[in-house]
N, C-alpha and C. Protein backbone atom coordinates (compact mmCIF):
# COMPACT_ATOMS: atom_id res chain seq x y z
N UNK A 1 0.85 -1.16 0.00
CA UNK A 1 0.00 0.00 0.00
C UNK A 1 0.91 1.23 0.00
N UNK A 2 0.26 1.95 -0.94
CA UNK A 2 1.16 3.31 -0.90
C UNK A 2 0.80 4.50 -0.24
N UNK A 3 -0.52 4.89 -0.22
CA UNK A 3 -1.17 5.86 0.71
C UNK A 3 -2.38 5.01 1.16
N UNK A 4 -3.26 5.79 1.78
CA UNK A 4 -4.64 5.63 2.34
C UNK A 4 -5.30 7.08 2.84
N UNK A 5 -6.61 7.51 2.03
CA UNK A 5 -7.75 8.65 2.61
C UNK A 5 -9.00 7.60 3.19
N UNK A 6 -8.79 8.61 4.38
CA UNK A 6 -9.91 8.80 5.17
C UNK A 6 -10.81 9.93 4.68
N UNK A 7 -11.85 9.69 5.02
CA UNK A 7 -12.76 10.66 4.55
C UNK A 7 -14.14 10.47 5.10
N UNK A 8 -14.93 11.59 5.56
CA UNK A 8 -16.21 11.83 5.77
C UNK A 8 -17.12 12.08 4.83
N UNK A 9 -18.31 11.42 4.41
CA UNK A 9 -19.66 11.52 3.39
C UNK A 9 -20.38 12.58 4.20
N UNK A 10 -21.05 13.62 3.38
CA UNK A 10 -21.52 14.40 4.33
C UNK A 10 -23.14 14.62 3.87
N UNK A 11 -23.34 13.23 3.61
CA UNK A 11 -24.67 13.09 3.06
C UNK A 11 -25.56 13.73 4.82
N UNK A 12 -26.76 14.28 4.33
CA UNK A 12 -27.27 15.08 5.20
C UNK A 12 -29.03 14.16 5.04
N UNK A 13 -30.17 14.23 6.54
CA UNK A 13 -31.21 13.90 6.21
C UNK A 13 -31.24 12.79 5.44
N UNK A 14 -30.33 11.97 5.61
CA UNK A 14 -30.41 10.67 5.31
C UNK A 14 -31.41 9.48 5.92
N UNK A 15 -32.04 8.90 5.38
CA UNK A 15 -32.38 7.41 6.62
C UNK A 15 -31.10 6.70 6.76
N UNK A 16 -31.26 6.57 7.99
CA UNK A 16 -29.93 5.65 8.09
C UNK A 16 -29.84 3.66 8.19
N UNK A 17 -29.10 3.18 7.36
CA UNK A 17 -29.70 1.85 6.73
C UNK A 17 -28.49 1.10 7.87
N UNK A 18 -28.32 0.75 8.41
CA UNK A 18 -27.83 -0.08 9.81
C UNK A 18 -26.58 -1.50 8.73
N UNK A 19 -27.41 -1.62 8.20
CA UNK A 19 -26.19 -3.07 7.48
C UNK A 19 -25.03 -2.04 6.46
N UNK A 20 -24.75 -0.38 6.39
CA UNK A 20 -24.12 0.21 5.67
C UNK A 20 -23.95 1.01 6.33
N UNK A 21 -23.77 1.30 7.55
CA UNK A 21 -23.79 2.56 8.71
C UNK A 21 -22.00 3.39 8.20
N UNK A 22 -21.47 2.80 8.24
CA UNK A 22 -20.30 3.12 8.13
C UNK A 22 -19.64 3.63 6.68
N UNK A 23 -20.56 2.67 5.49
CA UNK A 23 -20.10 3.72 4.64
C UNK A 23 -21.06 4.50 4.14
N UNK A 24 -22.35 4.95 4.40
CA UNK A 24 -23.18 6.20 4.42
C UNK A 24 -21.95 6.84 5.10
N UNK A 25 -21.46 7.48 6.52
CA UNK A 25 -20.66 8.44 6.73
C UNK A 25 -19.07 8.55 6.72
N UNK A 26 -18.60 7.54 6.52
CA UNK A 26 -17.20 7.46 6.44
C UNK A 26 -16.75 6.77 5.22
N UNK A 27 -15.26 6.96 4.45
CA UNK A 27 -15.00 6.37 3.54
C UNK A 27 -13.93 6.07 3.72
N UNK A 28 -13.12 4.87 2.89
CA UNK A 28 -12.27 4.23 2.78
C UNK A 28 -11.41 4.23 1.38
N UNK A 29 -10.31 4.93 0.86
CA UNK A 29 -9.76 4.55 -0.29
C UNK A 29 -8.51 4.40 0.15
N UNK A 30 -7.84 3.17 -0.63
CA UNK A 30 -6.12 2.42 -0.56
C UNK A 30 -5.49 3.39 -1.77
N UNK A 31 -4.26 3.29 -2.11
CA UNK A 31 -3.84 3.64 -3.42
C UNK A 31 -2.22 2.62 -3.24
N UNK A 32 -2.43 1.32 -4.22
CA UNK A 32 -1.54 0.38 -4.54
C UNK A 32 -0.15 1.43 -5.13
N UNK A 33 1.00 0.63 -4.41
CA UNK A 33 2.24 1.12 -5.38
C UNK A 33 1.85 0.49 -7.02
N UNK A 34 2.18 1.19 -7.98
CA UNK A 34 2.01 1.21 -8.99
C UNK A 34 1.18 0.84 -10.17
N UNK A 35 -0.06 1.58 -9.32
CA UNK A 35 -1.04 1.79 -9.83
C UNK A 35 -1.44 3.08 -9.75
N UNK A 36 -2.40 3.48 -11.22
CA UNK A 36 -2.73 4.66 -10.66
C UNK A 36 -4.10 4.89 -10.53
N UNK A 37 -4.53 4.10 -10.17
CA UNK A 37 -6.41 4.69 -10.09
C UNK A 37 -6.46 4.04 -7.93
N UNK A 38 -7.09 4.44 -7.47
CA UNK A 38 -7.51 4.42 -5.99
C UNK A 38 -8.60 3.53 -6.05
N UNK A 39 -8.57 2.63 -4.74
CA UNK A 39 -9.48 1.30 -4.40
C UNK A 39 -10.40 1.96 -3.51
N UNK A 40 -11.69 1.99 -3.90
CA UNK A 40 -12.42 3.35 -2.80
C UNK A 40 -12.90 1.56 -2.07
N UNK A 41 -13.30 1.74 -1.17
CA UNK A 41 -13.75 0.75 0.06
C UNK A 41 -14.32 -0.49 -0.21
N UNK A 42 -15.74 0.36 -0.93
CA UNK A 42 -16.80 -0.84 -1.71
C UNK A 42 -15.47 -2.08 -2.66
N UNK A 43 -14.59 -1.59 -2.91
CA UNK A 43 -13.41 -2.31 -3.96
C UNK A 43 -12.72 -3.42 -3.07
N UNK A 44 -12.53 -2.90 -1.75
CA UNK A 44 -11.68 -3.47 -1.00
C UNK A 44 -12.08 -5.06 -0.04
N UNK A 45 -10.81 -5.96 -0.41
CA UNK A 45 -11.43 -7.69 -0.04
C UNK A 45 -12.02 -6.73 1.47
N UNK A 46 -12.84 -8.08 2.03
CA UNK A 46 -13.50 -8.43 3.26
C UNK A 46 -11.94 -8.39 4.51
N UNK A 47 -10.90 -9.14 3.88
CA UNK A 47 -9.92 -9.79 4.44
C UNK A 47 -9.24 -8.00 4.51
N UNK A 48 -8.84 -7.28 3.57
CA UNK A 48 -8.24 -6.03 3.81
C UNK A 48 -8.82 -5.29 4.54
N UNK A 49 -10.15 -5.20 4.64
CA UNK A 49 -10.61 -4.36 5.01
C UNK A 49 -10.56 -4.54 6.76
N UNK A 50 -10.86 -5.43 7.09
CA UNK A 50 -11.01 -6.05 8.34
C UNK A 50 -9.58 -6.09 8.75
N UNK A 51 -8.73 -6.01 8.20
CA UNK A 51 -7.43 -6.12 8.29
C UNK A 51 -6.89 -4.20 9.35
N UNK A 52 -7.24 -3.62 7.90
CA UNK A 52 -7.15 -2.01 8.45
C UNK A 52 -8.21 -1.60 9.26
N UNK A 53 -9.38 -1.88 9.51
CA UNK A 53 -9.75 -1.72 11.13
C UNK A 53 -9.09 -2.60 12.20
N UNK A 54 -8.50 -3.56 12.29
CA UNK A 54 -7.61 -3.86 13.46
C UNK A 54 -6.55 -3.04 13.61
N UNK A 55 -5.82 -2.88 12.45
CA UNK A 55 -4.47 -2.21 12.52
C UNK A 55 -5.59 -0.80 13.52
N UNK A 56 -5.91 0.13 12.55
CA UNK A 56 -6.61 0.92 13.12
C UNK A 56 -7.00 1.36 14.38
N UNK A 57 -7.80 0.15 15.22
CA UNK A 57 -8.32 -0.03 16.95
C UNK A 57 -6.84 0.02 17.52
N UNK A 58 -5.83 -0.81 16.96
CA UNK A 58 -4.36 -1.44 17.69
C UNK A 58 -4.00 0.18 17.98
N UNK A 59 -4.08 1.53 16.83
CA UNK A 59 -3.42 2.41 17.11
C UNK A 59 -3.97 3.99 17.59
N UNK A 60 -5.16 3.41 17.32
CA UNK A 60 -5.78 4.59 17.46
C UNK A 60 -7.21 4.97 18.58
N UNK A 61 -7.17 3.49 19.30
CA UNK A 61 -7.99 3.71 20.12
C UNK A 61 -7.48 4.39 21.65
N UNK A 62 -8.06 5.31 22.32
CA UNK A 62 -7.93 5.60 23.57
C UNK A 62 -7.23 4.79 24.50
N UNK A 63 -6.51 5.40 25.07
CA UNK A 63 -5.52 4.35 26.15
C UNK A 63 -7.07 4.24 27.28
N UNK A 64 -6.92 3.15 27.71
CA UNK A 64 -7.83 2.47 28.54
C UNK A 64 -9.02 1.56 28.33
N UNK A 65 -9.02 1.45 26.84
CA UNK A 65 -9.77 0.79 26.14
C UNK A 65 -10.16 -0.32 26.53
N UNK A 66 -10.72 -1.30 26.10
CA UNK A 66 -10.99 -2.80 26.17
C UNK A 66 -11.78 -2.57 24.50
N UNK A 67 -10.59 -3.91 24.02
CA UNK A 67 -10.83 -4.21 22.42
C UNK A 67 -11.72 -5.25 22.23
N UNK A 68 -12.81 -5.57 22.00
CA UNK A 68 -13.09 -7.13 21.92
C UNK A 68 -13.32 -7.34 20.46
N UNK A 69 -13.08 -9.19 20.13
CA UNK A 69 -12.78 -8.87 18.61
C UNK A 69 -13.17 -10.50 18.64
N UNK A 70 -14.10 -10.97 17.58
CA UNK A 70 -15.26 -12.02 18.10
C UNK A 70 -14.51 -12.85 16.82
N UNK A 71 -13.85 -14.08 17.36
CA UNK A 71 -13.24 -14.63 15.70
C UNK A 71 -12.16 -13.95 15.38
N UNK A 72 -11.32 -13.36 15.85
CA UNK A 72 -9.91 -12.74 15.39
C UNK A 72 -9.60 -13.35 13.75
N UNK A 73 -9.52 -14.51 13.90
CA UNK A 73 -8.86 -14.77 12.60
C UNK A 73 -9.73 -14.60 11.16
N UNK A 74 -11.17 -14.67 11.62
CA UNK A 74 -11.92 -14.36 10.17
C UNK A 74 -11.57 -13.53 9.25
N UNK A 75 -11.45 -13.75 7.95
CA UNK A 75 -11.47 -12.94 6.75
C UNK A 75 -10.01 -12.73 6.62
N UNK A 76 -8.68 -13.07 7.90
CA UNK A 76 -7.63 -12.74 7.62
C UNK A 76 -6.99 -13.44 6.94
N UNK A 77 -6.05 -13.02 5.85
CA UNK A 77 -5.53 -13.81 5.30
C UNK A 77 -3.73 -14.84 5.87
N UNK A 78 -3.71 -15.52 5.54
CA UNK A 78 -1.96 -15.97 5.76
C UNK A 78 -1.07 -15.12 5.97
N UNK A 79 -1.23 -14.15 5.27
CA UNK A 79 -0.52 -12.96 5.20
C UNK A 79 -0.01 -12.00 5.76
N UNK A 80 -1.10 -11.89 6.73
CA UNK A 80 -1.42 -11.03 7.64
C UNK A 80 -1.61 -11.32 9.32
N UNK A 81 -2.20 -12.19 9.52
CA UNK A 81 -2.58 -13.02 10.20
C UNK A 81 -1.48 -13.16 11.55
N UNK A 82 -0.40 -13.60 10.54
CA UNK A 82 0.73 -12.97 12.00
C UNK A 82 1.32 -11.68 12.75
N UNK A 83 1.37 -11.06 11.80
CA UNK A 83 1.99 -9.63 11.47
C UNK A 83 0.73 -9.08 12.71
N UNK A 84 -0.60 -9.17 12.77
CA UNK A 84 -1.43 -8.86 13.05
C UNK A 84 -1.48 -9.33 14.95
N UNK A 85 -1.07 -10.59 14.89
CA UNK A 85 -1.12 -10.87 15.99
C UNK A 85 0.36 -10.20 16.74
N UNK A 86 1.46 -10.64 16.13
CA UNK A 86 2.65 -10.29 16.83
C UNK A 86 2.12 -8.27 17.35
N UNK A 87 1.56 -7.80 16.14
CA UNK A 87 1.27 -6.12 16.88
C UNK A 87 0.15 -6.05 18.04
N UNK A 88 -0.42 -7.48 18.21
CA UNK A 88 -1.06 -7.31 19.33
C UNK A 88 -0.38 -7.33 20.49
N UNK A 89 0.33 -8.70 20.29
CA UNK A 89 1.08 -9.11 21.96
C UNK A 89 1.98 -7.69 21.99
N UNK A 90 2.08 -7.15 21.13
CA UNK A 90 3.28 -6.35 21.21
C UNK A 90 3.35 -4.51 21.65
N UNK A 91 2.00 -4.34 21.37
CA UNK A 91 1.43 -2.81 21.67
C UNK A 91 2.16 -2.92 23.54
N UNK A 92 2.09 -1.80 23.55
CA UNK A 92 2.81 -1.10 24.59
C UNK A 92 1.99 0.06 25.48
N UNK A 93 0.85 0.16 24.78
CA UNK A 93 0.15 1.09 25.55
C UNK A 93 -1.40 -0.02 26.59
N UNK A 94 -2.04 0.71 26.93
CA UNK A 94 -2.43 1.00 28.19
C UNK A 94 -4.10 0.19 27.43
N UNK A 95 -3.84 -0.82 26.82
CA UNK A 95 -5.33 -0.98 26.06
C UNK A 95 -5.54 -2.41 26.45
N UNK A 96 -6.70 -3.43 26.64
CA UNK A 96 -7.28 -4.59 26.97
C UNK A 96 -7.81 -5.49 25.51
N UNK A 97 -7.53 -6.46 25.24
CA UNK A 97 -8.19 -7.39 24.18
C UNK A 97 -8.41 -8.17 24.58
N UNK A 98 -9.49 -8.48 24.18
CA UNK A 98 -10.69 -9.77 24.65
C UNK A 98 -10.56 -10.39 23.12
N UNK A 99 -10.30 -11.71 23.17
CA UNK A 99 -10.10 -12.13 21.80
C UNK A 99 -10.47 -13.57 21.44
N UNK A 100 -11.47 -14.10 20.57
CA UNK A 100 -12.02 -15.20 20.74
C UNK A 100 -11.08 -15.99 18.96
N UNK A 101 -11.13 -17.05 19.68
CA UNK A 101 -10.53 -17.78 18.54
C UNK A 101 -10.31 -19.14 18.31
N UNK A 102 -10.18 -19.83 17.20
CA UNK A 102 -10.14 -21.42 17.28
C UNK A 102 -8.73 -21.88 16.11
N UNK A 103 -8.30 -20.73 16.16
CA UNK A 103 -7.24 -20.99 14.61
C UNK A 103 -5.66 -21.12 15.62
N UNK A 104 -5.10 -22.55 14.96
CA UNK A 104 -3.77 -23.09 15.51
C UNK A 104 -2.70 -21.69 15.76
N UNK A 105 -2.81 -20.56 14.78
CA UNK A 105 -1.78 -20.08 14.88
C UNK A 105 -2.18 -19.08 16.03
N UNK A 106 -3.07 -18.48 16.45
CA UNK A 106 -3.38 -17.48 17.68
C UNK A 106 -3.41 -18.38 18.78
N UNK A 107 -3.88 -19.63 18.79
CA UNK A 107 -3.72 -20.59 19.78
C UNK A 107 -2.49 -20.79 20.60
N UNK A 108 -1.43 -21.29 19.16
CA UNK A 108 0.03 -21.33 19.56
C UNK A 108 1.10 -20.22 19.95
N UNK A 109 0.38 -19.38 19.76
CA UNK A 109 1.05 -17.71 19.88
C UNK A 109 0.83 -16.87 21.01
N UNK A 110 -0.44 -17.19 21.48
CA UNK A 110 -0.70 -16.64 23.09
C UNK A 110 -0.76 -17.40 24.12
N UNK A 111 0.21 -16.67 25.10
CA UNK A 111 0.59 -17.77 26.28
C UNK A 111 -1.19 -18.02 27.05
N UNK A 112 -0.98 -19.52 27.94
CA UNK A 112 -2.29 -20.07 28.11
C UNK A 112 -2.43 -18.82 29.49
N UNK A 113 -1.58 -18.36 30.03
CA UNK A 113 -1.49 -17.53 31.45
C UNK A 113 -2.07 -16.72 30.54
N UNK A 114 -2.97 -15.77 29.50
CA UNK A 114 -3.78 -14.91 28.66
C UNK A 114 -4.81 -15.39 28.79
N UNK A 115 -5.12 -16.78 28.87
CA UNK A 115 -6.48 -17.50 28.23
C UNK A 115 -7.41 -17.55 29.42
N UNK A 116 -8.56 -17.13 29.11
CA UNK A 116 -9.56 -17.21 30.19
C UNK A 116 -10.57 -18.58 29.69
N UNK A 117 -11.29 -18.89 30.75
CA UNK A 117 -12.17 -19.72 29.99
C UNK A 117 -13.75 -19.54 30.33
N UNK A 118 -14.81 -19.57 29.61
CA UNK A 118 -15.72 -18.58 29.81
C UNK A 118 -16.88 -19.85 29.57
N UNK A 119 -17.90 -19.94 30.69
CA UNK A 119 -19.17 -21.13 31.04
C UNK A 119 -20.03 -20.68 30.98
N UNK A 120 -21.21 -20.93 30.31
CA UNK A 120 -22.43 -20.38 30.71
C UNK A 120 -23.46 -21.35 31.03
N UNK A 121 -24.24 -21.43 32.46
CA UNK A 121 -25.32 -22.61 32.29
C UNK A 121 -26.45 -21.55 32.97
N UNK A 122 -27.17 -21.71 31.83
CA UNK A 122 -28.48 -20.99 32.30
C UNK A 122 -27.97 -19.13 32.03
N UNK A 123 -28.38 -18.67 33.08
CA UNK A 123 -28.26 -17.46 33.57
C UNK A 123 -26.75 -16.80 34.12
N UNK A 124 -26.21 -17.59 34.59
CA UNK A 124 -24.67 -17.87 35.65
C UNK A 124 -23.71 -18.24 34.40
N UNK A 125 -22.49 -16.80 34.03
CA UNK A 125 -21.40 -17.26 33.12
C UNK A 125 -20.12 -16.90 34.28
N UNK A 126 -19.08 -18.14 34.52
CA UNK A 126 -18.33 -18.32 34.44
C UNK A 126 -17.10 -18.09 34.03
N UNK A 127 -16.21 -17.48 34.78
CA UNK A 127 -14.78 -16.86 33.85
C UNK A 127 -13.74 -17.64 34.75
N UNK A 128 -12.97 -18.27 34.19
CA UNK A 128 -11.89 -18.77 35.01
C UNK A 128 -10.49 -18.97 34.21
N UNK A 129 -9.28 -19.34 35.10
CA UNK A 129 -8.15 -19.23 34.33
C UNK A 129 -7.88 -20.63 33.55
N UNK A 130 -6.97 -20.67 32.69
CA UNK A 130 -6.98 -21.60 32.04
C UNK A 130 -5.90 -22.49 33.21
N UNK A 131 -4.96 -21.96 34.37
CA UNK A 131 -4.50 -23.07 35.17
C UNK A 131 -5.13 -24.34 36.27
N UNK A 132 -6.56 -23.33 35.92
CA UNK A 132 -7.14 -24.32 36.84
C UNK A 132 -7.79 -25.50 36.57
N UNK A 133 -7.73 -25.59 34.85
CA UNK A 133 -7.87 -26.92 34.66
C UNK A 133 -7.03 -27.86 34.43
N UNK A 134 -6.21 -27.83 35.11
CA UNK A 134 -5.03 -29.35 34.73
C UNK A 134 -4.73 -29.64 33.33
N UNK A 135 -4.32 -28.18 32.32
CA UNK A 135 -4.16 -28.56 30.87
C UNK A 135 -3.07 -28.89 30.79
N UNK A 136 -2.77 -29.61 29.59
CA UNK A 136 -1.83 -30.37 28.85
C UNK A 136 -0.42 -28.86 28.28
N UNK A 137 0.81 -29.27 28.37
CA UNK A 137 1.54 -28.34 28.27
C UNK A 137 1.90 -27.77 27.04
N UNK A 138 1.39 -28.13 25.90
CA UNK A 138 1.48 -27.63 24.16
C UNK A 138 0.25 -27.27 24.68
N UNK A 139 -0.35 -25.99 23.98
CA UNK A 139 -0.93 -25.07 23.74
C UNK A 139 -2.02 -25.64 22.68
N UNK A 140 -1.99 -26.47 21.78
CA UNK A 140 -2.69 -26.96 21.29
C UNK A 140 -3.33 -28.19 21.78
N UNK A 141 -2.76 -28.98 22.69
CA UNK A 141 -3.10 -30.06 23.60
C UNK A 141 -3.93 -29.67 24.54
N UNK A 142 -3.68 -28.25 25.19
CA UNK A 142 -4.64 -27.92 25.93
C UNK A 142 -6.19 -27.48 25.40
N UNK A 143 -5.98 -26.78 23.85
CA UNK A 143 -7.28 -26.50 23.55
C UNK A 143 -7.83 -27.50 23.21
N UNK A 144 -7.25 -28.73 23.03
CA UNK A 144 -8.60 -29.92 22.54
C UNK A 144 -9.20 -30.22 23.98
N UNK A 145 -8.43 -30.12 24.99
CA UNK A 145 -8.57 -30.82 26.04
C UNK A 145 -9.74 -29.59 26.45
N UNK A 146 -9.82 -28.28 25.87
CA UNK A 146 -10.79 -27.71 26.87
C UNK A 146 -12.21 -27.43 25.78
N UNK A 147 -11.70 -28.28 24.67
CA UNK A 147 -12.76 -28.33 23.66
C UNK A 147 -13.62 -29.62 24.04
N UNK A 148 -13.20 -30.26 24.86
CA UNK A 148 -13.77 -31.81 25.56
C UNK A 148 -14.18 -31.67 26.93
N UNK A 149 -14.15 -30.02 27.37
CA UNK A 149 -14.79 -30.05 28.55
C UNK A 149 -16.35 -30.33 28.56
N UNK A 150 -16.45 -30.72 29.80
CA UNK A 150 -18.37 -31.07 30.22
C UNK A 150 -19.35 -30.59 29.82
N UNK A 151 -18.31 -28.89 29.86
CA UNK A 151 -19.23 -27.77 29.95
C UNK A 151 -19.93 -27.38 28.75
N UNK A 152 -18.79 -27.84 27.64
CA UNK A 152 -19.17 -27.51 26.24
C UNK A 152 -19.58 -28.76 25.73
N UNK A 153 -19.78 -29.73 25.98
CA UNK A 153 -20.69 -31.03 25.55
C UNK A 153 -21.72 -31.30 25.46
N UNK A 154 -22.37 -30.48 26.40
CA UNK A 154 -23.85 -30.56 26.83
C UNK A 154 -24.37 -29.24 26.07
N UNK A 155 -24.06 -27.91 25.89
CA UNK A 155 -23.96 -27.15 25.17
C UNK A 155 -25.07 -26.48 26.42
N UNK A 156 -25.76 -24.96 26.56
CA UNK A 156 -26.01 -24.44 27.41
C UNK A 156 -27.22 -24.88 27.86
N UNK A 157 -27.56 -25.11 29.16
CA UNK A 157 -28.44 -25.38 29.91
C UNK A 157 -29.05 -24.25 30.69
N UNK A 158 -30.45 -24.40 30.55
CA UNK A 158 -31.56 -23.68 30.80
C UNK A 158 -31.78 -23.77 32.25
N UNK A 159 -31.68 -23.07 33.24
CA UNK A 159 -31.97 -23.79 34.79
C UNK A 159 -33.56 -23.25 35.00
């Protein structure tokens, strides 16, 4: 990428349509090294786009934040995917991520002392650390092992 505009639509007395909230008032254009025409938003993959709102939250949100980000790895590509995570573990400021995920490489990349583990039966959710279940010491051994818990077998119960 060679540049990027931000930009405000200043469409006025609009209805506002909820599945397009974001680009009714805000816009998005890339401009590729060596090219010369600009990728306005509507142009841009699912995977890029989703890409530059993380980068985005990582740098530009308020110190004190809490990030939550449902599926981290969706839409990302190979490409990115690490680059993306390493700037997570790696930010330095004063911000919280809540980060849900099932993909080997965020698995293997965040220590299990990060991992919470989260129950719900009925009404009553559950947050606990991942040491307190007697997991397996590969990082991936432990998530099968907490993919075979009780809790998630039965799937949520109604009390």
């Amino acid at each position: 990428m060679e540049e990027i505009k931000l930009g405000f639509n200043k469409k006025q007395n609009i209805p506002i349509d909820f599945n397009n909230f974001f680009s009714d008032f805000f816009f998005i254009s890339i401009k590729e090294r060596g090219i010369d025409q600009w990728i306005v938003q509507g142009e841009i993959s699912s995977g890029m786009f989703k890409t530059l709102m993380q980068i985005s939250e990582l740098y530009l949100a308020p110190e004190g934040s809490v990030i939550l980000i449902d599926e981290f790895e969706n839409s990302l590509g190979v490409n990115c995917i690490d680059v993306l995570t390493e700037d997570l573990l790696a930010q330095n400021r004063n911000l919280q991520f809540i980060i849900t995920s099932h993909h080997p490489y965020i698995i293997n990349n965040i220590g299990m002392e990060h991992w919470k583990i989260v129950t719900r039966r009925g009404g009553v959710v559950t947050v606990k650390d991942a040491k307190n279940f007697n997991l397996g010491k590969s990082r991936h051994q432990a998530f099968i092992q907490l993919l075979n818990l009780e809790a998630y077998s039965e799937g949520i119960a109604v009390e």
